[in-house]
C-alpha atoms as a PDB file:
ATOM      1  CA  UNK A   1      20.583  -7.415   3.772  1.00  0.00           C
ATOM      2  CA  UNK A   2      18.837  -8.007   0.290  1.00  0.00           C
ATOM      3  CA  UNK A   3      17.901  -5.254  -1.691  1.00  0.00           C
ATOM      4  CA  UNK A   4      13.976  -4.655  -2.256  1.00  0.00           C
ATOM      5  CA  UNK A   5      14.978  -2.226  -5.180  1.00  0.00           C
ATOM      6  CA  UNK A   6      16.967  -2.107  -8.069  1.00  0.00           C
ATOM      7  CA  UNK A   7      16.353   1.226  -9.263  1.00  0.00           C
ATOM      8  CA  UNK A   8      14.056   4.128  -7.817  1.00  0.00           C
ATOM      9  CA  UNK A   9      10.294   3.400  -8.260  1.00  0.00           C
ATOM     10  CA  UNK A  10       7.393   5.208  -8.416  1.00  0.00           C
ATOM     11  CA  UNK A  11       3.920   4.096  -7.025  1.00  0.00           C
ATOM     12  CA  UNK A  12       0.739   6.219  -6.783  1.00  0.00           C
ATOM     13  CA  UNK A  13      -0.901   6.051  -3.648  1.00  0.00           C
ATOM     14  CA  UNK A  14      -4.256   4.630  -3.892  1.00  0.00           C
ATOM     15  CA  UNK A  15      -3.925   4.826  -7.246  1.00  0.00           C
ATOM     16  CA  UNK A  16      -3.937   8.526  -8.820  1.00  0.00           C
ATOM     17  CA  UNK A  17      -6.427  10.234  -6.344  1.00  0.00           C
ATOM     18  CA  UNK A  18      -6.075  13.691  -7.348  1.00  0.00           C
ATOM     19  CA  UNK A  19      -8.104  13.022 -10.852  1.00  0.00           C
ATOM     20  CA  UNK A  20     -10.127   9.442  -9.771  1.00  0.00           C
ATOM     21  CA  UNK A  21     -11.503   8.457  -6.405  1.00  0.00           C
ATOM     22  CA  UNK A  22      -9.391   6.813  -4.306  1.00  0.00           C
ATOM     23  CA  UNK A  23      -8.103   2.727  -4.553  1.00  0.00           C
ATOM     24  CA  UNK A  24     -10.735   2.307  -7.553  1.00  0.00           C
ATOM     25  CA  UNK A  25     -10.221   0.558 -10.727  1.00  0.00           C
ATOM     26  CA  UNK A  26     -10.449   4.058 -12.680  1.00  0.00           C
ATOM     27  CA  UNK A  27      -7.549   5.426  -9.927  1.00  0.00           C
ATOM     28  CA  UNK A  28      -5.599   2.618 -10.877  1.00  0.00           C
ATOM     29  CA  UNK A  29      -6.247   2.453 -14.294  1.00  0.00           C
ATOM     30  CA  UNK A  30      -4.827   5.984 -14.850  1.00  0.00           C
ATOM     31  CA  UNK A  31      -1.411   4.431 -13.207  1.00  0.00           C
ATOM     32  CA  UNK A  32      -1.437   1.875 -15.891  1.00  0.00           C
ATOM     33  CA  UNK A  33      -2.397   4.131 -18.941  1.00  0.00           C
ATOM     34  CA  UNK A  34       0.264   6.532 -17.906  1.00  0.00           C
ATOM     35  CA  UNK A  35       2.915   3.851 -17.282  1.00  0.00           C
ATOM     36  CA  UNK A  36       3.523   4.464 -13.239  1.00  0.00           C
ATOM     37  CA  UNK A  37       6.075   1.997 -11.931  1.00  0.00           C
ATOM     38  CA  UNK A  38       3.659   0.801  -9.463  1.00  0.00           C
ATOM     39  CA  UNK A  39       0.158   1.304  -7.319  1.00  0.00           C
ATOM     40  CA  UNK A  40       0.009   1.737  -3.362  1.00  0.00           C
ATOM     41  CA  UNK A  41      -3.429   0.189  -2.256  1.00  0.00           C
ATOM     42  CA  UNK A  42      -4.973  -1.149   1.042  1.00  0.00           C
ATOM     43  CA  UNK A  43      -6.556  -4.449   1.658  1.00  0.00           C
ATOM     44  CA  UNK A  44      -9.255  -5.858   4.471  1.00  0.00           C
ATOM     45  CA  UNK A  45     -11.584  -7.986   4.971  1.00  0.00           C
ATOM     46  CA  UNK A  46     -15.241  -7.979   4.510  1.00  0.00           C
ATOM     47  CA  UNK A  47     -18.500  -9.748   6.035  1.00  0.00           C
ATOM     48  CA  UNK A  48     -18.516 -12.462   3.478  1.00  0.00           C
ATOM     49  CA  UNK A  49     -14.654 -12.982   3.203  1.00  0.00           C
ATOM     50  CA  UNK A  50     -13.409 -11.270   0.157  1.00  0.00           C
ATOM     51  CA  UNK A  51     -10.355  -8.911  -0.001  1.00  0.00           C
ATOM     52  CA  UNK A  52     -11.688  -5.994  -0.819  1.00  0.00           C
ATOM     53  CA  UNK A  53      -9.759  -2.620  -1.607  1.00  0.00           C
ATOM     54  CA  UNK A  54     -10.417   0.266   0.531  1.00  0.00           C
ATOM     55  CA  UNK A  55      -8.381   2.519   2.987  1.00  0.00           C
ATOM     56  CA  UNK A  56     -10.789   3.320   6.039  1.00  0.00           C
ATOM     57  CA  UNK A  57     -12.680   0.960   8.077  1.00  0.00           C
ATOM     58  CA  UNK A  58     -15.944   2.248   7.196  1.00  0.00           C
ATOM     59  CA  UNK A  59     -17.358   4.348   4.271  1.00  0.00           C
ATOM     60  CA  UNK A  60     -18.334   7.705   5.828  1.00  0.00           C
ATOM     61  CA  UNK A  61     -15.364   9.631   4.469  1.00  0.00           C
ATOM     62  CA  UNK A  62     -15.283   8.377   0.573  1.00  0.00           C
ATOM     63  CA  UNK A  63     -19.218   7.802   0.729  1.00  0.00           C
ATOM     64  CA  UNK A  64     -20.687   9.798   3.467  1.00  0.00           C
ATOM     65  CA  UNK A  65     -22.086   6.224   4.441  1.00  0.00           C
ATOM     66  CA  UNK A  66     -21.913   4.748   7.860  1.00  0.00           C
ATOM     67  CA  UNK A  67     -21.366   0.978   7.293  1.00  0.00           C
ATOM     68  CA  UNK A  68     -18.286  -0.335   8.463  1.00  0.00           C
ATOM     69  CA  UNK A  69     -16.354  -2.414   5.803  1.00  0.00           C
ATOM     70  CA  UNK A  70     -16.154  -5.778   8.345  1.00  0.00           C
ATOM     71  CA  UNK A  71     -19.978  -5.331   9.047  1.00  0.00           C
ATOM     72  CA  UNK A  72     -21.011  -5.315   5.388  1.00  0.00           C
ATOM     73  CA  UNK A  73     -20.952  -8.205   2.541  1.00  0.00           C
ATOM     74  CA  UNK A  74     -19.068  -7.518  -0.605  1.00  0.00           C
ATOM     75  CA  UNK A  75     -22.447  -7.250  -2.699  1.00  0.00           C
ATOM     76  CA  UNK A  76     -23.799  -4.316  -0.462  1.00  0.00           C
ATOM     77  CA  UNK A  77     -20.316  -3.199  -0.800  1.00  0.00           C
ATOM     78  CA  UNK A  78     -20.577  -3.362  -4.429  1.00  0.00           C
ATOM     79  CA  UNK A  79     -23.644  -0.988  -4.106  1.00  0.00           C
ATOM     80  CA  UNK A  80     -22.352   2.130  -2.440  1.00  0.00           C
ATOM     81  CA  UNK A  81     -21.018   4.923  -4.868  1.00  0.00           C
ATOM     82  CA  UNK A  82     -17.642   5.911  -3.557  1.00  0.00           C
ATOM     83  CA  UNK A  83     -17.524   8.905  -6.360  1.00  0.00           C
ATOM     84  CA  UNK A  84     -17.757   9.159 -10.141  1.00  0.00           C
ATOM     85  CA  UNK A  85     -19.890   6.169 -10.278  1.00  0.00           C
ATOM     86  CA  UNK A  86     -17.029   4.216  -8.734  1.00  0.00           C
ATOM     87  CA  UNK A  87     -17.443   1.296  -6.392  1.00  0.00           C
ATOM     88  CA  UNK A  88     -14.802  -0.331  -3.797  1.00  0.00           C
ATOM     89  CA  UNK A  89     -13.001  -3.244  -5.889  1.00  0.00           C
ATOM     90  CA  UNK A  90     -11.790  -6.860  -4.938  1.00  0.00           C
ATOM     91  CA  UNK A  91      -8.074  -7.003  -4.767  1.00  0.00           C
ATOM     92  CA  UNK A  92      -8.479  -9.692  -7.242  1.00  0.00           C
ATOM     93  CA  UNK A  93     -10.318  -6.861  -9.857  1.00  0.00           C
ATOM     94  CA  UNK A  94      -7.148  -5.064  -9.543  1.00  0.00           C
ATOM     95  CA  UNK A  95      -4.755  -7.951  -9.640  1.00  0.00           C
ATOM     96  CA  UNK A  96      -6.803  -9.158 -13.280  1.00  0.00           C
ATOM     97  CA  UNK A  97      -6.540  -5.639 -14.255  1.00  0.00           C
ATOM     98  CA  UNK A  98      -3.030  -4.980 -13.811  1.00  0.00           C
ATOM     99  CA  UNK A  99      -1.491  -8.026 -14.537  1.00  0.00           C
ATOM    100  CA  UNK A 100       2.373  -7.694 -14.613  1.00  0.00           C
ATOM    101  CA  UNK A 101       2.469  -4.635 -15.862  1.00  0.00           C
ATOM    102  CA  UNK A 102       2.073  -2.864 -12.510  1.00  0.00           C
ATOM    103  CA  UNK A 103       4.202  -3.081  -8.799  1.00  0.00           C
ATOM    104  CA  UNK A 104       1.671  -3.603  -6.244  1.00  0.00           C
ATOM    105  CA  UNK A 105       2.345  -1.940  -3.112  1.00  0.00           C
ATOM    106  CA  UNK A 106      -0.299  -4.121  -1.113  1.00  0.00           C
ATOM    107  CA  UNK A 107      -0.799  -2.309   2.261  1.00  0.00           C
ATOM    108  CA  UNK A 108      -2.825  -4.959   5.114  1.00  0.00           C
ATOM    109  CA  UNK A 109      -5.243  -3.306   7.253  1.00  0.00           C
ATOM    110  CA  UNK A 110      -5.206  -4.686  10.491  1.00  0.00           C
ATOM    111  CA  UNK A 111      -6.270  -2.917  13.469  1.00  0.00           C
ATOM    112  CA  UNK A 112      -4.867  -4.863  16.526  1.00  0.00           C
ATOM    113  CA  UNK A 113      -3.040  -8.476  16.409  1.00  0.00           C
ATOM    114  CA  UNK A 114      -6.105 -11.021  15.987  1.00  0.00           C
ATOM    115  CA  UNK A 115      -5.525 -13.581  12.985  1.00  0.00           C
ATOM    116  CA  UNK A 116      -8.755 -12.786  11.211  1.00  0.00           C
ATOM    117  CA  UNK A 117      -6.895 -14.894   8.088  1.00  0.00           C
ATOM    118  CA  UNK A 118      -6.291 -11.588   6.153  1.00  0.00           C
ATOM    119  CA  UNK A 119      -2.569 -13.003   5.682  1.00  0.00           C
ATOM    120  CA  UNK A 120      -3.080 -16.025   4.418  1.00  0.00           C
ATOM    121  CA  UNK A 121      -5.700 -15.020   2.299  1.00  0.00           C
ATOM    122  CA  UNK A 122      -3.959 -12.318   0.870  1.00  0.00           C
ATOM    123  CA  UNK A 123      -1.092 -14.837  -0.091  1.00  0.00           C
ATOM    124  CA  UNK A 124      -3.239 -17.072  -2.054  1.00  0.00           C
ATOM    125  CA  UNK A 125      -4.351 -14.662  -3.941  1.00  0.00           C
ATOM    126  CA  UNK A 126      -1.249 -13.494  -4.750  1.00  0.00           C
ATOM    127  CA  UNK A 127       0.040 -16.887  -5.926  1.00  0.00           C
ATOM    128  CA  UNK A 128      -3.098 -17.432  -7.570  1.00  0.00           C
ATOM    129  CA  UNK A 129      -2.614 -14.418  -9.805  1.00  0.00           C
ATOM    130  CA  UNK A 130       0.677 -15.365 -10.445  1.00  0.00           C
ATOM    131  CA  UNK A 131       1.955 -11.885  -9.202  1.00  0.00           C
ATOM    132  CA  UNK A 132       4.334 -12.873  -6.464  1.00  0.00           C
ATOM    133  CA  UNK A 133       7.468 -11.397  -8.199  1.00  0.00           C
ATOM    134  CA  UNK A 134       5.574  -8.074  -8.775  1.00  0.00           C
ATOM    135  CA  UNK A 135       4.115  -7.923  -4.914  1.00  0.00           C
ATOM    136  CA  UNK A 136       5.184  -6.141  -1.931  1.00  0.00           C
ATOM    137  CA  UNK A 137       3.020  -6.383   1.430  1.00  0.00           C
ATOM    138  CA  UNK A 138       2.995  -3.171   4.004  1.00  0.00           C
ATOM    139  CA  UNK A 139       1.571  -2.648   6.855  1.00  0.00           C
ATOM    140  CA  UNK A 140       1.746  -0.268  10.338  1.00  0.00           C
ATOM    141  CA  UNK A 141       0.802  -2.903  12.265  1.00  0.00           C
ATOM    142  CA  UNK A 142       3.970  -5.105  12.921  1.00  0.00           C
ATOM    143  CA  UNK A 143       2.242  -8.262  13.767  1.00  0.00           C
ATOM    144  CA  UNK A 144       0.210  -8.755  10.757  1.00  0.00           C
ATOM    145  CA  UNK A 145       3.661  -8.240   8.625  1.00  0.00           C
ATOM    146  CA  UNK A 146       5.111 -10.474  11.039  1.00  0.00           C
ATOM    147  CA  UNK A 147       2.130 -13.423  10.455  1.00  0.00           C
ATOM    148  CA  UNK A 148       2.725 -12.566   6.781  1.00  0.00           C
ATOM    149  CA  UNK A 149       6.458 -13.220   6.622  1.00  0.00           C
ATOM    150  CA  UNK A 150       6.252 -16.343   8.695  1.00  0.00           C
ATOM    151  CA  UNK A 151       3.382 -18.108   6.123  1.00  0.00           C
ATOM    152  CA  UNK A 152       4.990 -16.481   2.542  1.00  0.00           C
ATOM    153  CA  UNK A 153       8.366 -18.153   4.014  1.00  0.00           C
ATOM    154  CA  UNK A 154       9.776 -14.771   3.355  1.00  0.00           C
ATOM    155  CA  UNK A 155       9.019 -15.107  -0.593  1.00  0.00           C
ATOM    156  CA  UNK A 156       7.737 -11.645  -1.034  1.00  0.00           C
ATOM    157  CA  UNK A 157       9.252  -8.421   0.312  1.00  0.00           C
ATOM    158  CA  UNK A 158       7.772  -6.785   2.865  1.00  0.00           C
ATOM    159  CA  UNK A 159       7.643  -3.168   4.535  1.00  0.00           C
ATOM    160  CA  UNK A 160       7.051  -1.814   7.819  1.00  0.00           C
ATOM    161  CA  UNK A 161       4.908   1.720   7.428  1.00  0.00           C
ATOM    162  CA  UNK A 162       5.154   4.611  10.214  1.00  0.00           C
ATOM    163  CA  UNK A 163       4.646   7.848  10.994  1.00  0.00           C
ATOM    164  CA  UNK A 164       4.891  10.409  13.904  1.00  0.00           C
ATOM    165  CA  UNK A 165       1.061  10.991  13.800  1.00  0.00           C
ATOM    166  CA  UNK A 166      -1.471  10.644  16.703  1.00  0.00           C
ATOM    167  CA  UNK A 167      -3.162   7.537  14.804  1.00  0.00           C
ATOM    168  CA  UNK A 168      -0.188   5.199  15.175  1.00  0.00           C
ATOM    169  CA  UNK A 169       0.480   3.952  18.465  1.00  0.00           C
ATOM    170  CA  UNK A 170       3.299   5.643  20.403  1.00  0.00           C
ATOM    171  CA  UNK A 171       5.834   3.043  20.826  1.00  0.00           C
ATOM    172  CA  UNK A 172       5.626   2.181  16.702  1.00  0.00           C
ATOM    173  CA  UNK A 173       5.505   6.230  15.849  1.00  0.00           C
ATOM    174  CA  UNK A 174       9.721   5.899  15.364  1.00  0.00           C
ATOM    175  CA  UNK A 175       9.832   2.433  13.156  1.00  0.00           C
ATOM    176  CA  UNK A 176      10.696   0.225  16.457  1.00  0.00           C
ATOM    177  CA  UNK A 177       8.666  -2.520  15.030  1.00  0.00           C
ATOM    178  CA  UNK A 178      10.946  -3.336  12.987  1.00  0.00           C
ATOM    179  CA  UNK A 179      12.610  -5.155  15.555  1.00  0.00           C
ATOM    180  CA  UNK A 180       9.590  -7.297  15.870  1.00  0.00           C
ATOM    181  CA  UNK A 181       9.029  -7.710  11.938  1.00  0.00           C
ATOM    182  CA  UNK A 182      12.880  -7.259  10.449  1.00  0.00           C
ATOM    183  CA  UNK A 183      10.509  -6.255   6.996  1.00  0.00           C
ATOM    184  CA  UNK A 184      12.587  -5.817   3.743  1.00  0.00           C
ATOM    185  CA  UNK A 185      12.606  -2.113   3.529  1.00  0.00           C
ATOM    186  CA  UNK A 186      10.732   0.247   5.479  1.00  0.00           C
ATOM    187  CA  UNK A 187       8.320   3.033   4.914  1.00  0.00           C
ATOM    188  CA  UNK A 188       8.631   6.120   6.881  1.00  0.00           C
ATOM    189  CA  UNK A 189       6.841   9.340   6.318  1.00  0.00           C
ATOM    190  CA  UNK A 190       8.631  11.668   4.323  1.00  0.00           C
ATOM    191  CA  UNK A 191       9.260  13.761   7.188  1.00  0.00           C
ATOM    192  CA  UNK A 192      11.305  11.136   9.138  1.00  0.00           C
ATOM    193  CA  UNK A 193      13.782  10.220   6.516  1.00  0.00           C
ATOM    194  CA  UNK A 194      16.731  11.524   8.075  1.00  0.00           C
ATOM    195  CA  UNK A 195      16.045   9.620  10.772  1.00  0.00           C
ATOM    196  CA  UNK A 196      14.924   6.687   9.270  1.00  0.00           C
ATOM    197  CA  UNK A 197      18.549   6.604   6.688  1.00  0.00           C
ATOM    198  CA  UNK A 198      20.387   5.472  10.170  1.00  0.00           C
ATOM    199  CA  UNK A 199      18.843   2.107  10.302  1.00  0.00           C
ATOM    200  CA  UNK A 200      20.045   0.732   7.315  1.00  0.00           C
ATOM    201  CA  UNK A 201      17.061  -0.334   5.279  1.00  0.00           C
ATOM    202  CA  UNK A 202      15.949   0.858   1.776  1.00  0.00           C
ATOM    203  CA  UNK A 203      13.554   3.350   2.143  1.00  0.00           C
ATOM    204  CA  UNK A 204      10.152   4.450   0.530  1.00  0.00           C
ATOM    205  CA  UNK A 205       8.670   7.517   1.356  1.00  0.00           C
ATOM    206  CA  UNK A 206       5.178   8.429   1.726  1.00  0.00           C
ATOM    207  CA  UNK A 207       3.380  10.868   0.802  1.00  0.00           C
ATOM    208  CA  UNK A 208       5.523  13.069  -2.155  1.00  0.00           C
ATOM    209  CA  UNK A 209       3.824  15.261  -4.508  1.00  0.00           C
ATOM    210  CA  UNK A 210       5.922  17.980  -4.519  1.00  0.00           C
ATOM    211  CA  UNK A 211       8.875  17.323  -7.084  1.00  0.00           C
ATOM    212  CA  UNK A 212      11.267  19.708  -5.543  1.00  0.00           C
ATOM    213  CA  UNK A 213      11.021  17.256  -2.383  1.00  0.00           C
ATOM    214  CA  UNK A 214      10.771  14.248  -4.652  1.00  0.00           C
ATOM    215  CA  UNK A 215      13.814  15.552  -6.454  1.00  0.00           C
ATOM    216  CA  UNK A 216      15.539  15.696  -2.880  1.00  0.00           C
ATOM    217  CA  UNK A 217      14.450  12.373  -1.447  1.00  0.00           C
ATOM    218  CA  UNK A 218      15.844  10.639  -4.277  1.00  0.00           C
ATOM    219  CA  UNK A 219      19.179  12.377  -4.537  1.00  0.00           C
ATOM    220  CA  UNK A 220      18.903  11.390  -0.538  1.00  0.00           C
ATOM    221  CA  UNK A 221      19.250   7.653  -1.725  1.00  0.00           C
ATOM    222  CA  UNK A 222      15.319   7.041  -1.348  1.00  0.00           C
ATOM    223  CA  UNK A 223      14.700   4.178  -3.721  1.00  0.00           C
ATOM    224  CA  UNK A 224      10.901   4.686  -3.136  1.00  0.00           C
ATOM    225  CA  UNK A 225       8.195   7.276  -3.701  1.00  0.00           C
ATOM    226  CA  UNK A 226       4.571   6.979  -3.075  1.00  0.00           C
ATOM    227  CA  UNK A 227       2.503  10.101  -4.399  1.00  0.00           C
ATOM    228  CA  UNK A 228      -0.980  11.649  -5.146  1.00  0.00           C
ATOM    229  CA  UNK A 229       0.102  12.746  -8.233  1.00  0.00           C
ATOM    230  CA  UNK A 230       2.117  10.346  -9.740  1.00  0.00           C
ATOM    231  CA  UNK A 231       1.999  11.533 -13.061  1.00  0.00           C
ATOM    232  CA  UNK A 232       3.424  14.821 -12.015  1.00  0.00           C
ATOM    233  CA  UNK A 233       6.676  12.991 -11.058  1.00  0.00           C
ATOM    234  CA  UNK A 234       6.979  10.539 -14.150  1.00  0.00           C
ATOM    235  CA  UNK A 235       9.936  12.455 -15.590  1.00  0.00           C
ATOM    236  CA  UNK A 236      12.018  12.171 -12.494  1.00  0.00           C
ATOM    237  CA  UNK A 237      12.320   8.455 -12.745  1.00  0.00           C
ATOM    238  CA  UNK A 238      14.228   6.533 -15.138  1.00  0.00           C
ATOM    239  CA  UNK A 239      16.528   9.673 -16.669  1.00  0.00           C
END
């Protein structure tokens, strides 16, 4: 199996949420400015068709506004403070503000197994920005990694996410889509590691901000680490 990872990276998850709201251009701009390996974001659809950049389905918890991200446009989007002035960004805001000097961990939110053209519209932008090499696509839903893989020909790596939490289905709660996806790596939660070391992928482990279990994942051969707090971790990589 090819490797995803050459060395141990770092990403911050939705950017660096513990000093900037959540997957905003000021969350990932801190990534940049402090020279994180990489940003975890999430990507869906809105109203009008862009890719926009936000982790829930509606707005309630990062606005306390009840508009669901499919049900609204992209310029009422653009009008809703999600905190500090911040507003939700187009995937292509973040792509132009990055460039190549970030990994993006690009996570696709896809709530059952329609084709609502998220995957092929996420590709195009990627090629359009010219960012394949610096790309990897996530997601917990195993079908929309699947539709992913088959139209990107397999060009960009890609990562099955999991967890043993009440909000992924039962059957998927273990990583057994990968047998439906065969991703690149996988992406367990940090608790299921051990487990998740026996099926032979490279792993990236979500979410870290302690360092004493950072420190512990990587000496466990964990060549990933997504974290609140990336900065607080910097040191550990690249020594």
């Amino acid at each position: 199996m090819k490797q995803v990872f050459e060395r141990p990276m770092l990403f911050g998850h939705r950017g660096s949420p513990v000093d900037h709201p959540e997957n905003t251009l000021a969350s990932f701009a801190d990534c940049l400015e402090h020279h994180i390996d990489g940003i975890e974001m999430d990507v869906q659809r809105c109203k009008s068709g862009e890719l926009v950049v936000i982790h829930d389905y509606d707005l309630q918890r990062v606005a306390g506004h009840p508009g669901k991200v499919a049900e609204l446009t992209y310029q009422e989007l653009k009008e809703i403070d999600i905190g500090n002035g911040e507003h939700v960004p187009l995937l292509s805001d973040v792509f132009a503000l990055g460039g190549t000097d970030l990994y993006y961990d690009i996570e696709i939110k896809a709530p059952d197994t329609k084709n609502l053209g998220l995957e092929r519209l996420l590709l195009e932008q990627i090629r359009q920005s010219g960012l394949e090499s610096l790309c990897l696509v996530s997601s917990f839903n195993p079908f929309s990694l699947l539709r992913f893989k088959h139209i990107s020909k397999k060009a960009i790596p890609t990562a099955l996410i999991y967890g043993d939490e009440s909000g992924v289905p039962k059957i998927l709660r273990h990583g057994f889509g990968r047998h439906i996806t065969h991703p690149s790596y996988l992406k367990p939660s940090k608790e299921q590691i051990r487990e998740a070391k026996s099926f032979g992928y490279q792993l990236c482990a979500w979410t870290v901000d302690d360092r004493e279990e950072a420190k512990s994942l990587l000496a466990q051969g964990v060549m990933g680490i997504i974290s609140n707090n990336p900065k607080a971790l910097k040191d550990l990589f690249n020594v």
